[in-house]
PDB file of N, CA and C in Angstrom:
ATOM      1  N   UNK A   1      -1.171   6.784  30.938  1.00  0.00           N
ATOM      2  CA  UNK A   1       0.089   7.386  31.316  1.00  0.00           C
ATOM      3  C   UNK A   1      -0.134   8.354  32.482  1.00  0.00           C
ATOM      4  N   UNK A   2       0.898   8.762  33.337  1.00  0.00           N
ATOM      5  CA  UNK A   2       1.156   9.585  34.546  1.00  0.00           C
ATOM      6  C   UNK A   2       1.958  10.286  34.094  1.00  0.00           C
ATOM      7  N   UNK A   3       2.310  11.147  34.737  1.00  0.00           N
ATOM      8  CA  UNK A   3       3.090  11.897  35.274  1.00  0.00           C
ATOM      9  C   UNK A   3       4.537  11.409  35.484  1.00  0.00           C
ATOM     10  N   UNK A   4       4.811  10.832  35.865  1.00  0.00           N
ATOM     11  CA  UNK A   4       6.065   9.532  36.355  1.00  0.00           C
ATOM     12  C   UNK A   4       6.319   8.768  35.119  1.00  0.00           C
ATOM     13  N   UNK A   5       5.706   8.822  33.618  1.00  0.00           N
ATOM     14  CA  UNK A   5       5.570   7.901  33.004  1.00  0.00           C
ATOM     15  C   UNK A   5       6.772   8.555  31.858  1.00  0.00           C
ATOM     16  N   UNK A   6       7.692   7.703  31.229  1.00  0.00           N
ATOM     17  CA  UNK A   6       8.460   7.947  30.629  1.00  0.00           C
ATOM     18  C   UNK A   6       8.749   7.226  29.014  1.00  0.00           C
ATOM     19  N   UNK A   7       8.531   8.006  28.128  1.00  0.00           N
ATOM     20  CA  UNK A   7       9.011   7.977  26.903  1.00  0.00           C
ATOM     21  C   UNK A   7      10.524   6.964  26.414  1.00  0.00           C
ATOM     22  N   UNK A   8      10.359   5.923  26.134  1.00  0.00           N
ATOM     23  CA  UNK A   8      11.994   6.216  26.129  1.00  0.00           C
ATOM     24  C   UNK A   8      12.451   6.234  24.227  1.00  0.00           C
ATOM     25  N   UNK A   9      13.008   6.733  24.184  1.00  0.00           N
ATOM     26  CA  UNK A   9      13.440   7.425  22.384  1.00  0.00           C
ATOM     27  C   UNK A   9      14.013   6.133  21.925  1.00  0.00           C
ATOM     28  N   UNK A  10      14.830   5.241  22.648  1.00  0.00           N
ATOM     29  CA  UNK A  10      15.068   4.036  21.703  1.00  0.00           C
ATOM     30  C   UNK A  10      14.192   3.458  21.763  1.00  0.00           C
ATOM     31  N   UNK A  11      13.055   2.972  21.884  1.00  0.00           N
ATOM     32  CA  UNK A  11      11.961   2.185  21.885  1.00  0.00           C
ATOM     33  C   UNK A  11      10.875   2.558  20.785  1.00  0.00           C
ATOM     34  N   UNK A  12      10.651   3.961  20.549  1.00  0.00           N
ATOM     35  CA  UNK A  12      10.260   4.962  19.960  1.00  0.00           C
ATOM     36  C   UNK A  12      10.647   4.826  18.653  1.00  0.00           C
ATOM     37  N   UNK A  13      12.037   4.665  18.585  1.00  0.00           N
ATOM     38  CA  UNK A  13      13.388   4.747  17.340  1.00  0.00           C
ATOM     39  C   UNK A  13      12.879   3.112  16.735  1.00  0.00           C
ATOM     40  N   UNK A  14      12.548   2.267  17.758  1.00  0.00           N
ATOM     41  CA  UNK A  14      12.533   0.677  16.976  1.00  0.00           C
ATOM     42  C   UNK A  14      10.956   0.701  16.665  1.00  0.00           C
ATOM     43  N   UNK A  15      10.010   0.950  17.435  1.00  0.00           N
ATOM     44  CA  UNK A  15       9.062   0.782  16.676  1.00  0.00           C
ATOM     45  C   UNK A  15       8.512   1.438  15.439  1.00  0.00           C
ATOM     46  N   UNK A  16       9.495   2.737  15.271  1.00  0.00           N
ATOM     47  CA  UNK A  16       8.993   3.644  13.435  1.00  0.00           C
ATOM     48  C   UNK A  16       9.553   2.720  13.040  1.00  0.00           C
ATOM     49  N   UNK A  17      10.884   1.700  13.198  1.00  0.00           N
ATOM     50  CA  UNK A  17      11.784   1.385  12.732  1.00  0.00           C
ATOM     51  C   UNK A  17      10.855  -0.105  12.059  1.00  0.00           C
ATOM     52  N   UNK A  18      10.472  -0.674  12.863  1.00  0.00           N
ATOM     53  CA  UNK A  18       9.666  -2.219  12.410  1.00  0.00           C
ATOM     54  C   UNK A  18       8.205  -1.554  11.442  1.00  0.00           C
ATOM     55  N   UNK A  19       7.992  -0.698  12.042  1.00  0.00           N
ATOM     56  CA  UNK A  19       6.480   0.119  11.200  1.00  0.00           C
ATOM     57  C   UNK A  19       7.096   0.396   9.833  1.00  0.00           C
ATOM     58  N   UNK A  20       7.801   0.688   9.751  1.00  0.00           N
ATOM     59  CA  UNK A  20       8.311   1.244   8.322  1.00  0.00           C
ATOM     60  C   UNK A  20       8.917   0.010   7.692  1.00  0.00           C
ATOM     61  N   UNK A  21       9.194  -1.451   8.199  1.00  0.00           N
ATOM     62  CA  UNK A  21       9.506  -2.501   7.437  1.00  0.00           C
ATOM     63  C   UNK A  21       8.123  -2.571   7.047  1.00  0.00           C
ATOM     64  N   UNK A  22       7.157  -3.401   8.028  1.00  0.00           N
ATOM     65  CA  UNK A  22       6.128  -3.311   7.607  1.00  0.00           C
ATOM     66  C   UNK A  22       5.109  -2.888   6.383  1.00  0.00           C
ATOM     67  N   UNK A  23       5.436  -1.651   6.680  1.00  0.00           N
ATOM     68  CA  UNK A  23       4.834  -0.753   5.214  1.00  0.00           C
ATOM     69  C   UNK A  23       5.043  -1.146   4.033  1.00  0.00           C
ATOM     70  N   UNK A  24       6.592  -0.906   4.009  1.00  0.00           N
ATOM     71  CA  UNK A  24       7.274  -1.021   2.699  1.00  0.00           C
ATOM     72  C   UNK A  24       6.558  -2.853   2.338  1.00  0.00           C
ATOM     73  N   UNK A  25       6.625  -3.780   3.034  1.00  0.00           N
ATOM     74  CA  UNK A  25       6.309  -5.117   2.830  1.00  0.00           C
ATOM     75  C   UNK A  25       4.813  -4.849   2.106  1.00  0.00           C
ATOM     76  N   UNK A  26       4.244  -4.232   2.855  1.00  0.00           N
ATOM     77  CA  UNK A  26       3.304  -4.255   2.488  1.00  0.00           C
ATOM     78  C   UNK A  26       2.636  -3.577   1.071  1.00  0.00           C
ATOM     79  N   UNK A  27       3.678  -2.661   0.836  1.00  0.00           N
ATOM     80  CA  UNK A  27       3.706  -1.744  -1.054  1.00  0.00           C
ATOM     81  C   UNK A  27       4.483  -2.754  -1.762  1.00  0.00           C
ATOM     82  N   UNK A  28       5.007  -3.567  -1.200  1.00  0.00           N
ATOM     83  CA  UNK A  28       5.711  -4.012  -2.063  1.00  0.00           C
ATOM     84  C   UNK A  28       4.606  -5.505  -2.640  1.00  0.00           C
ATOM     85  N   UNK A  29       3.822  -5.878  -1.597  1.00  0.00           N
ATOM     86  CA  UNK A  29       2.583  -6.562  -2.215  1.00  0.00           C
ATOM     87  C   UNK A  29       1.255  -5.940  -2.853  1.00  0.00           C
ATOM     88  N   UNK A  30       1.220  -4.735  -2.715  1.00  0.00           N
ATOM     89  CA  UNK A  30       0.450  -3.708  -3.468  1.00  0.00           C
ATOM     90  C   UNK A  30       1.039  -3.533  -4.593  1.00  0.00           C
ATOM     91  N   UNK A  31       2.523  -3.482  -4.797  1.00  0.00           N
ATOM     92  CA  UNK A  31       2.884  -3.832  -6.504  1.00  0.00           C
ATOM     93  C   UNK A  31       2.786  -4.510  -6.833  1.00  0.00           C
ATOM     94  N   UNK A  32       2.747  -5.900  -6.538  1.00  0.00           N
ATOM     95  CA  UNK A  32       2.414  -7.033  -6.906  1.00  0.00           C
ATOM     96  C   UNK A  32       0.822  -7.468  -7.506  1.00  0.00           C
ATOM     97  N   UNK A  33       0.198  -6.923  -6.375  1.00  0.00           N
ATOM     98  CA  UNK A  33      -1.115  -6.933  -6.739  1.00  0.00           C
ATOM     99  C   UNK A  33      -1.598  -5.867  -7.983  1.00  0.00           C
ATOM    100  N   UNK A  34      -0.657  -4.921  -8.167  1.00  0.00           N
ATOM    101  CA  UNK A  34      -1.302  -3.595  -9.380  1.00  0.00           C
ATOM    102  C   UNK A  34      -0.756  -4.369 -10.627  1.00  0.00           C
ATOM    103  N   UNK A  35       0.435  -5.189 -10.853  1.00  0.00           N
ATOM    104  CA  UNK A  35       1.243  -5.716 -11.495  1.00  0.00           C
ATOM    105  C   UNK A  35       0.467  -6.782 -12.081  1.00  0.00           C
ATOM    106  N   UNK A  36      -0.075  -7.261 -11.518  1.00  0.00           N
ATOM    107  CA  UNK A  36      -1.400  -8.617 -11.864  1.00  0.00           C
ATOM    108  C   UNK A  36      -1.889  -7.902 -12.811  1.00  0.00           C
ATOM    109  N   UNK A  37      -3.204  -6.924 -11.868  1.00  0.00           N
ATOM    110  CA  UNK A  37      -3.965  -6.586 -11.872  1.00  0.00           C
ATOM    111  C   UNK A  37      -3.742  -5.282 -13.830  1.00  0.00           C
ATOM    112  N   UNK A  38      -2.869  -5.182 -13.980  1.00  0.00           N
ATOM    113  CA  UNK A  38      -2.062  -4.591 -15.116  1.00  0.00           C
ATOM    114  C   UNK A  38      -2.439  -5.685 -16.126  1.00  0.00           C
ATOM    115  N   UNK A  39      -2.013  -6.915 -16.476  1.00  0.00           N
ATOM    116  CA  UNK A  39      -1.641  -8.016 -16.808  1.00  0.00           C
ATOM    117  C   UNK A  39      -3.138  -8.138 -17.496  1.00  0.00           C
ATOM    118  N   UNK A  40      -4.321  -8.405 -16.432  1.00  0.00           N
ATOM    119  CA  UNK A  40      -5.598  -8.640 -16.800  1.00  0.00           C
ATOM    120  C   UNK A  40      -5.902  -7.546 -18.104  1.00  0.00           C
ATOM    121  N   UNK A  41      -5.745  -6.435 -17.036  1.00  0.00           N
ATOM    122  CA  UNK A  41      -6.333  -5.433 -17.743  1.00  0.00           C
ATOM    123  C   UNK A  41      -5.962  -5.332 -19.644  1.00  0.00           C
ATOM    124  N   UNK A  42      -4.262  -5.329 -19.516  1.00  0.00           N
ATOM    125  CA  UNK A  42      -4.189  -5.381 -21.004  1.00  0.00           C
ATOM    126  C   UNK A  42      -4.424  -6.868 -21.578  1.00  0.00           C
ATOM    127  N   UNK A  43      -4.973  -7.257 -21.174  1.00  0.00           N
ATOM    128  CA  UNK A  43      -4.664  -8.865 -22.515  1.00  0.00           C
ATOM    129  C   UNK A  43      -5.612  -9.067 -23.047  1.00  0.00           C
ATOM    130  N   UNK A  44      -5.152  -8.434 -24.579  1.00  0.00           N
ATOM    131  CA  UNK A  44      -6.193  -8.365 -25.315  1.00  0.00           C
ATOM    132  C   UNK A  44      -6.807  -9.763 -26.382  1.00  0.00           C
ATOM    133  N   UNK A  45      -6.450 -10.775 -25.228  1.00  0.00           N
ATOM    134  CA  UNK A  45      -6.985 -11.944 -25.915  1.00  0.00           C
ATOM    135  C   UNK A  45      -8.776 -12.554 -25.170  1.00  0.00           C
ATOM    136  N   UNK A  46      -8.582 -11.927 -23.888  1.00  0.00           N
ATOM    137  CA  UNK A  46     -10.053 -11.130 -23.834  1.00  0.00           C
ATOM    138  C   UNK A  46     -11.098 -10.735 -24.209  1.00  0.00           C
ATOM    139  N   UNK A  47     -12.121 -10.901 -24.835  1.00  0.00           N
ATOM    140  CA  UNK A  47     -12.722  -9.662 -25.323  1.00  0.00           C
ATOM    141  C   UNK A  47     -14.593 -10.194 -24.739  1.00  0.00           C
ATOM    142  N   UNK A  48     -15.059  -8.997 -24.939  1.00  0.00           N
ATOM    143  CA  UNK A  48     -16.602  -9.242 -24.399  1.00  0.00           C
ATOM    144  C   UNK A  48     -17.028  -7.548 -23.451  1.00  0.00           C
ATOM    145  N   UNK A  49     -18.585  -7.888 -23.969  1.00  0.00           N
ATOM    146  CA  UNK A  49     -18.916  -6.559 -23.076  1.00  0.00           C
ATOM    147  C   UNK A  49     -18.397  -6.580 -21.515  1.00  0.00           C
ATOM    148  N   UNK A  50     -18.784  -7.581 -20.814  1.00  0.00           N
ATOM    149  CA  UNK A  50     -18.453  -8.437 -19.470  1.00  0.00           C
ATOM    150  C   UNK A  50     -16.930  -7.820 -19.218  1.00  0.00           C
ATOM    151  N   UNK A  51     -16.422  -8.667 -20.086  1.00  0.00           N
ATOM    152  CA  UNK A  51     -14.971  -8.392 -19.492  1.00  0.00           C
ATOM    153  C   UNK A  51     -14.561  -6.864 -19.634  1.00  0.00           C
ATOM    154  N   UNK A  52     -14.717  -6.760 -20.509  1.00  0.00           N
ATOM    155  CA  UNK A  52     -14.493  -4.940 -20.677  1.00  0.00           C
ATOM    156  C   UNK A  52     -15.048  -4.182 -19.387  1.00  0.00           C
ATOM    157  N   UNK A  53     -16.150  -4.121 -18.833  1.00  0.00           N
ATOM    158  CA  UNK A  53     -16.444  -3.863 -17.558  1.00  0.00           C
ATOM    159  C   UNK A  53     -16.087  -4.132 -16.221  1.00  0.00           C
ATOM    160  N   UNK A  54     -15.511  -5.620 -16.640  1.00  0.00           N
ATOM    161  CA  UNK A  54     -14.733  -6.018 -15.678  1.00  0.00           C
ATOM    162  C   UNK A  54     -13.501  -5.216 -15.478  1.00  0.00           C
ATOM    163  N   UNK A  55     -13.180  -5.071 -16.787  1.00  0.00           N
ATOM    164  CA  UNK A  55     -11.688  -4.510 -16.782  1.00  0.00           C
ATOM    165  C   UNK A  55     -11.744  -2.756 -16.088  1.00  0.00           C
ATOM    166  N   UNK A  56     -12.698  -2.563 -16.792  1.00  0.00           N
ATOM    167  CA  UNK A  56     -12.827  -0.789 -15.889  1.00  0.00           C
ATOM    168  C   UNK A  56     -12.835  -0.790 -14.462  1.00  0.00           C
ATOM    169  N   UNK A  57     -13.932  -1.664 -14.283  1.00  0.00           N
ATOM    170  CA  UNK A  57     -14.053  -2.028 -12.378  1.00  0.00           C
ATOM    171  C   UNK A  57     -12.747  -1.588 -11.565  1.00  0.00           C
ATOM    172  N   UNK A  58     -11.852  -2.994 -12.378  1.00  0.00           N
ATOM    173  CA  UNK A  58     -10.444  -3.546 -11.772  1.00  0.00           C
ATOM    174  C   UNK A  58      -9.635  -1.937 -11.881  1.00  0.00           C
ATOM    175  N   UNK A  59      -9.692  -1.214 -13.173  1.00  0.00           N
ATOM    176  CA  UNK A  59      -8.700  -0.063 -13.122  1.00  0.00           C
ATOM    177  C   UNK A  59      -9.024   1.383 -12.107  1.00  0.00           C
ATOM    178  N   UNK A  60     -10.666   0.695 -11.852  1.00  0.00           N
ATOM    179  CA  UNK A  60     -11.102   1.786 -10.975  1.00  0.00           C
ATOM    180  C   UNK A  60     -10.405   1.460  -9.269  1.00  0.00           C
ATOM    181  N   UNK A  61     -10.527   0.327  -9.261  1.00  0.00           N
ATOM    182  CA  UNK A  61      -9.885  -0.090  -8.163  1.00  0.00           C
ATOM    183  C   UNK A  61      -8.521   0.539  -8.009  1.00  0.00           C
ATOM    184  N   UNK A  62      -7.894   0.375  -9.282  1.00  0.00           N
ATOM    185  CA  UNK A  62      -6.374   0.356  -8.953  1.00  0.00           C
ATOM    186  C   UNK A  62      -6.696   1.975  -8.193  1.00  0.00           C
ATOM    187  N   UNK A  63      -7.350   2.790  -8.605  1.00  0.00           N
ATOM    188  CA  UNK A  63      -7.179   4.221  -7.820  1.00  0.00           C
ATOM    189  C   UNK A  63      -6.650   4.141  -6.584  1.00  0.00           C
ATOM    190  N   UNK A  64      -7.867   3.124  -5.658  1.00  0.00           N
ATOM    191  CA  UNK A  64      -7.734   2.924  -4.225  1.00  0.00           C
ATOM    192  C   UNK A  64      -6.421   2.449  -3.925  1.00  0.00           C
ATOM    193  N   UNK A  65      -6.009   1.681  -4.322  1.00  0.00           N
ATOM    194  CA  UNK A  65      -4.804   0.871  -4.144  1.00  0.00           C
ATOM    195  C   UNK A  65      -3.417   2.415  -4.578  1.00  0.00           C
ATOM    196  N   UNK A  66      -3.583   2.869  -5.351  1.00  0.00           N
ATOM    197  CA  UNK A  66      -2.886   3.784  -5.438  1.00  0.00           C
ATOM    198  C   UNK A  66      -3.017   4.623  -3.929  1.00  0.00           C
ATOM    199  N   UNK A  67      -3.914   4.832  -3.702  1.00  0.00           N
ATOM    200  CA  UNK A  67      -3.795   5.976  -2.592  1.00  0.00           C
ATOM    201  C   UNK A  67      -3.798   4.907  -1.308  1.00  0.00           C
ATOM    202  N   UNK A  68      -4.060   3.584  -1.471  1.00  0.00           N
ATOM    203  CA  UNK A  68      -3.251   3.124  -0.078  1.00  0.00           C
ATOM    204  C   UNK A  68      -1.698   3.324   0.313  1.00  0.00           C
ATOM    205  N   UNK A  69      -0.962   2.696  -1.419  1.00  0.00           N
ATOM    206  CA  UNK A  69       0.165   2.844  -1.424  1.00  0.00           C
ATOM    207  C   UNK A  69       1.146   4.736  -0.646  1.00  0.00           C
ATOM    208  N   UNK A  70       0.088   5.209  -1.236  1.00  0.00           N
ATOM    209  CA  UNK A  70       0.466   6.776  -1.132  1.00  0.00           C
ATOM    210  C   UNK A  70       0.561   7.225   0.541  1.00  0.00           C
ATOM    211  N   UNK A  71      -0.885   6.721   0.616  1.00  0.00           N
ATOM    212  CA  UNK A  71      -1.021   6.556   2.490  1.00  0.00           C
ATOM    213  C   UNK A  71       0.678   5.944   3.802  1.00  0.00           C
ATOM    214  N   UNK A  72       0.546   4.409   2.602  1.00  0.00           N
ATOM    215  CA  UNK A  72       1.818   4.050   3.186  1.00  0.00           C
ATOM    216  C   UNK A  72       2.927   4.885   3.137  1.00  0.00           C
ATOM    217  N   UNK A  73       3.424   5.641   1.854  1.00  0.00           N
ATOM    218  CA  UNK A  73       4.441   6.191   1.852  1.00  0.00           C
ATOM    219  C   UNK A  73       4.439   7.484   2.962  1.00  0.00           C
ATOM    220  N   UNK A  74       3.396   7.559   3.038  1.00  0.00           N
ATOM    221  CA  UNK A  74       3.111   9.032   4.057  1.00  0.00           C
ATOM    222  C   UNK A  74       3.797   8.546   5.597  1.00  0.00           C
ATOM    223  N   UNK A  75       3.061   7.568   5.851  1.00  0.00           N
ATOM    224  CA  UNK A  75       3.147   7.091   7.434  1.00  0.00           C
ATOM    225  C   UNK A  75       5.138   6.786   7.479  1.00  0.00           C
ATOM    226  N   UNK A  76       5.408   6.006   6.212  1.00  0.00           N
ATOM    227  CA  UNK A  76       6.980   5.895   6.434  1.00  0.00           C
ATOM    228  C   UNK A  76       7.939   7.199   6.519  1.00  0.00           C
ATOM    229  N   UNK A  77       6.949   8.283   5.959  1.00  0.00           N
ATOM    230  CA  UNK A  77       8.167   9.683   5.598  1.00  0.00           C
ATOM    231  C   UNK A  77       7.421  10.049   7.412  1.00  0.00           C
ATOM    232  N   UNK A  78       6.350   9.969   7.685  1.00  0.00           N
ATOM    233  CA  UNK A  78       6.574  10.316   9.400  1.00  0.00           C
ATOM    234  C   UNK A  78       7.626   9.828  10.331  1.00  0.00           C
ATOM    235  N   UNK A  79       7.530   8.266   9.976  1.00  0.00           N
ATOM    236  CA  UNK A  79       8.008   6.924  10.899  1.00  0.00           C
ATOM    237  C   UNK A  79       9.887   7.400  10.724  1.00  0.00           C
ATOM    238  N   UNK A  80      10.403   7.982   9.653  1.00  0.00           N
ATOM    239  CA  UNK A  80      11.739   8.300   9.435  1.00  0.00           C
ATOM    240  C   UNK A  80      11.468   9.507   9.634  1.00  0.00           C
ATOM    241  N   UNK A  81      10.594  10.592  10.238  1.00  0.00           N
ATOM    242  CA  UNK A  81      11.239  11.676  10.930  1.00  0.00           C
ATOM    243  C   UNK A  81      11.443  11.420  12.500  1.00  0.00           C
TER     244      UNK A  81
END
């Protein structure tokens, strides 16, 4: 950018605007995926040392996935100021 170089606010206005579809698309397959990932975890027709570890793994995961989701919501409460 220069000096001469100009901002323009509707352009600005559409791209939070597509970023924030985006996002949301994208939590909304992060519920999907925790929603599974829920599913495994309780079915207690399951059973075994294995899977039980498996199953902690997966709930440890969900943390991350939580704080992506959280991440997303952050960037959309910017993208709508």
């Amino acid at each position: 950018m220069t000096e001469n170089s100009y901002l323009n606010p509707t352009d600005i206005k559409n791209q939070c605007s597509k970023a924030t579809i985006n996002l949301n698309k994208d939590n909304e397959s992060i519920a999907v995926a925790e929603a599974s990932m829920d599913l495994f975890i309780n079915d207690s027709e399951i059973k075994g040392d294995a899977f039980d570890a498996l199953k902690q793994q997966i709930n440890d995961y969900k943390v991350v996935i939580q704080a992506l989701r959280s991440a997303n919501d952050s960037d959309i409460a910017d993208f709508d100021t």
